[in-house]
Protein backbone atom coordinates (compact mmCIF):
# COMPACT_ATOMS: atom_id res chain seq x y z
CA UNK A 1 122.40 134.88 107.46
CA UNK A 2 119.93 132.01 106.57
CA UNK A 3 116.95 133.60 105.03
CA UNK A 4 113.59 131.50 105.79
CA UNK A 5 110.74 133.90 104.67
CA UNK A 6 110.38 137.65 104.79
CA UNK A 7 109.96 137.36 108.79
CA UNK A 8 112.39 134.60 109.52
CA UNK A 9 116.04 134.55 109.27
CA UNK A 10 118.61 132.93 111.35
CA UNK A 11 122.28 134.62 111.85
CA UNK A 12 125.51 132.43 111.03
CA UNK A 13 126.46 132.72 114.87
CA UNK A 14 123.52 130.24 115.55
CA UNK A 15 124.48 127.71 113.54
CA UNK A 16 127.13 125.32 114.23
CA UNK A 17 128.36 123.38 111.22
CA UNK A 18 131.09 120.42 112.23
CA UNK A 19 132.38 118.18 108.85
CA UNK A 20 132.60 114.67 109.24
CA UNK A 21 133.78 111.31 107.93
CA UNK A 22 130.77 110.40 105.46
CA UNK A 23 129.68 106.88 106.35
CA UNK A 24 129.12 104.19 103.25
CA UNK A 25 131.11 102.52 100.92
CA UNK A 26 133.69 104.23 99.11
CA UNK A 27 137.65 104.34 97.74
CA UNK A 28 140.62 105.21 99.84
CA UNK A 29 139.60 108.84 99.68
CA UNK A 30 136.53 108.68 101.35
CA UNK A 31 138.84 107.82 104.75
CA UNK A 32 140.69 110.55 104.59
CA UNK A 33 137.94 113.66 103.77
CA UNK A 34 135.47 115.41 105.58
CA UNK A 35 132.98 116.10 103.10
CA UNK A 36 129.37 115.34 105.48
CA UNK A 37 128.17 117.76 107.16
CA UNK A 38 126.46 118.14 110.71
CA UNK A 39 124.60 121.28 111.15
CA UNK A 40 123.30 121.96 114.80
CA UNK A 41 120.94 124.94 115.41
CA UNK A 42 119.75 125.60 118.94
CA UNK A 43 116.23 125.97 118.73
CA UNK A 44 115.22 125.97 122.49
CA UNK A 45 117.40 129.11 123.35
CA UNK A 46 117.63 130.48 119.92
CA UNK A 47 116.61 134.42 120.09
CA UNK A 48 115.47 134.46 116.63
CA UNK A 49 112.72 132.10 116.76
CA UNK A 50 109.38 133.31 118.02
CA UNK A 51 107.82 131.02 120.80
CA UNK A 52 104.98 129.40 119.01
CA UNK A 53 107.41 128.98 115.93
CA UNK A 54 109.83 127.02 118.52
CA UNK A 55 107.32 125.55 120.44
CA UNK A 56 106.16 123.78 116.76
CA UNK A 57 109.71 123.21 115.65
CA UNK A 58 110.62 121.35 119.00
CA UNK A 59 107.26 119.02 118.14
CA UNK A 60 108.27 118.68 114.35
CA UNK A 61 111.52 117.87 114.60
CA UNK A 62 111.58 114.81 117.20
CA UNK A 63 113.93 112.40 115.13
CA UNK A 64 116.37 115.20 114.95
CA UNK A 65 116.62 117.14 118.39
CA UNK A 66 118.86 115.93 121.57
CA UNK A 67 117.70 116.38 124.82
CA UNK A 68 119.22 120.27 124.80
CA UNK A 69 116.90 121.83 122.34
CA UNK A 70 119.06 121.50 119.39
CA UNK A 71 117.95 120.14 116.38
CA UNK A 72 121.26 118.47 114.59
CA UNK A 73 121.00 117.88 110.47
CA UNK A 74 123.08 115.22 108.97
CA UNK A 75 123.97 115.78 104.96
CA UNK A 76 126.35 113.63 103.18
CA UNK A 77 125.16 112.00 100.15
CA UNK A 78 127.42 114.14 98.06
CA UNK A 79 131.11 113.69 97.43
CA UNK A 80 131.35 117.79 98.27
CA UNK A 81 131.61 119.43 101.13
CA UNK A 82 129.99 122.10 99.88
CA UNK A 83 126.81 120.50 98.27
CA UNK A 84 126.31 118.86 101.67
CA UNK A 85 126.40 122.04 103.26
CA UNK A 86 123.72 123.88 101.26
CA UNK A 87 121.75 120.50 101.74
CA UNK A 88 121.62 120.47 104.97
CA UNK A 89 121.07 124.27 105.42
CA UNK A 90 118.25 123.79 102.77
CA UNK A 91 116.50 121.00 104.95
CA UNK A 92 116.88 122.93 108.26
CA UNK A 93 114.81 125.87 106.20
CA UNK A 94 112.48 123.45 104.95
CA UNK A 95 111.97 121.60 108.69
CA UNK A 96 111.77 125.54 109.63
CA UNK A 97 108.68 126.48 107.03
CA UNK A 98 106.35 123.80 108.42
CA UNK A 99 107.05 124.81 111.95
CA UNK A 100 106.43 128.55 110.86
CA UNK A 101 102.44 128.03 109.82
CA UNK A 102 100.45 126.76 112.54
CA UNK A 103 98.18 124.26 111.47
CA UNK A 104 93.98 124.87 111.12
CA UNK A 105 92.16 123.58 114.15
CA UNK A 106 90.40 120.81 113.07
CA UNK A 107 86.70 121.00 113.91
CA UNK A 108 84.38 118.19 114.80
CA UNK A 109 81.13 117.52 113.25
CA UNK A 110 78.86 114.93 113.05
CA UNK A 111 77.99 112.55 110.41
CA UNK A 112 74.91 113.17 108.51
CA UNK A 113 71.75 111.00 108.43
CA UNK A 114 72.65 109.81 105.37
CA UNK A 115 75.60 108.38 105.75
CA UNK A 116 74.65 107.32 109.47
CA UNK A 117 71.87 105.35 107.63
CA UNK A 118 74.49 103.98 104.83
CA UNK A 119 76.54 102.54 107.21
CA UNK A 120 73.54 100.89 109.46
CA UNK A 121 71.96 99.34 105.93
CA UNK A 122 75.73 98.16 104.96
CA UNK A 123 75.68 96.06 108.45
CA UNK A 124 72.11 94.98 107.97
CA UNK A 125 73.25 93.29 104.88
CA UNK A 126 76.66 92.22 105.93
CA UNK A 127 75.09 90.30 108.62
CA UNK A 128 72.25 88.68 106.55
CA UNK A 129 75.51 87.56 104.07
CA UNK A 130 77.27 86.11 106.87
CA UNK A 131 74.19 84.09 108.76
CA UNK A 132 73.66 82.26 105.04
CA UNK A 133 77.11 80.91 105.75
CA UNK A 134 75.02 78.50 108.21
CA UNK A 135 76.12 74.77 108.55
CA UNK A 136 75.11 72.65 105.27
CA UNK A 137 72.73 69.74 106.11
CA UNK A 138 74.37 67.76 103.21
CA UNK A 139 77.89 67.85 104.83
């Protein structure tokens, strides 16, 4: 069981971990291991994830999601298989947080007189600047 927050957790069956050849430099042993990690969780058809939560998790995660729904995590900048593993499972909770609080609607307002009249004085006197670039009669 991954445990996100108090009302998110996602069971083992859903994730689908596969270890891999790590790419990079390295000795003759790092030809012959599987010590990355690919962790795949399928968000579109995942039962655990309430709709707006997947809905936000499909948008955040664009980079990382194929064409199925499933977002796919990549970890191996450890020699261990098992340090990649709990980094990867820590960045698919992490990537799962931010799509778990919606976001404040942003508001519009309207500038106030002040700065409206800021601005409009700022051009005034950017424009007087540049029209005492004239031509030089002595050139």
């Amino acid at each position: 069981m991954l445990i996100v927050s108090p009302e998110l957790s996602i069971p083992e069956a859903e994730l689908a971990e596969r270890f891999i050849r790590a790419p990079g430099p390295g000795g003759q042993h790092v030809n012959r291991t599987e010590s990355a990690v690919q962790l795949r969780f399928d968000a579109a058809h995942s039962p655990s994830l309430p709709e707006p939560v997947r809905q936000r998790l499909l948008a955040l995660a664009d980079g990382r999601i194929t064409a199925a729904g499933e977002v796919v995590i990549e970890a191996h900048a450890h020699r261990e298989r098992e340090r990649n593993r709990a980094e990867a499972r820590q960045r698919l909770v992490e990537l799962l947080l931010r799509a778990l609080y919606r976001p404040r609607p942003r508001r519009p307002t309207r500038p106030t007189r002040g700065s409206q009249e800021r601005r409009l004085a700022a051009k005034r006197r950017d424009g007087a600047m540049k029209r005492g670039r004239g031509r030089r009669d002595w050139e």
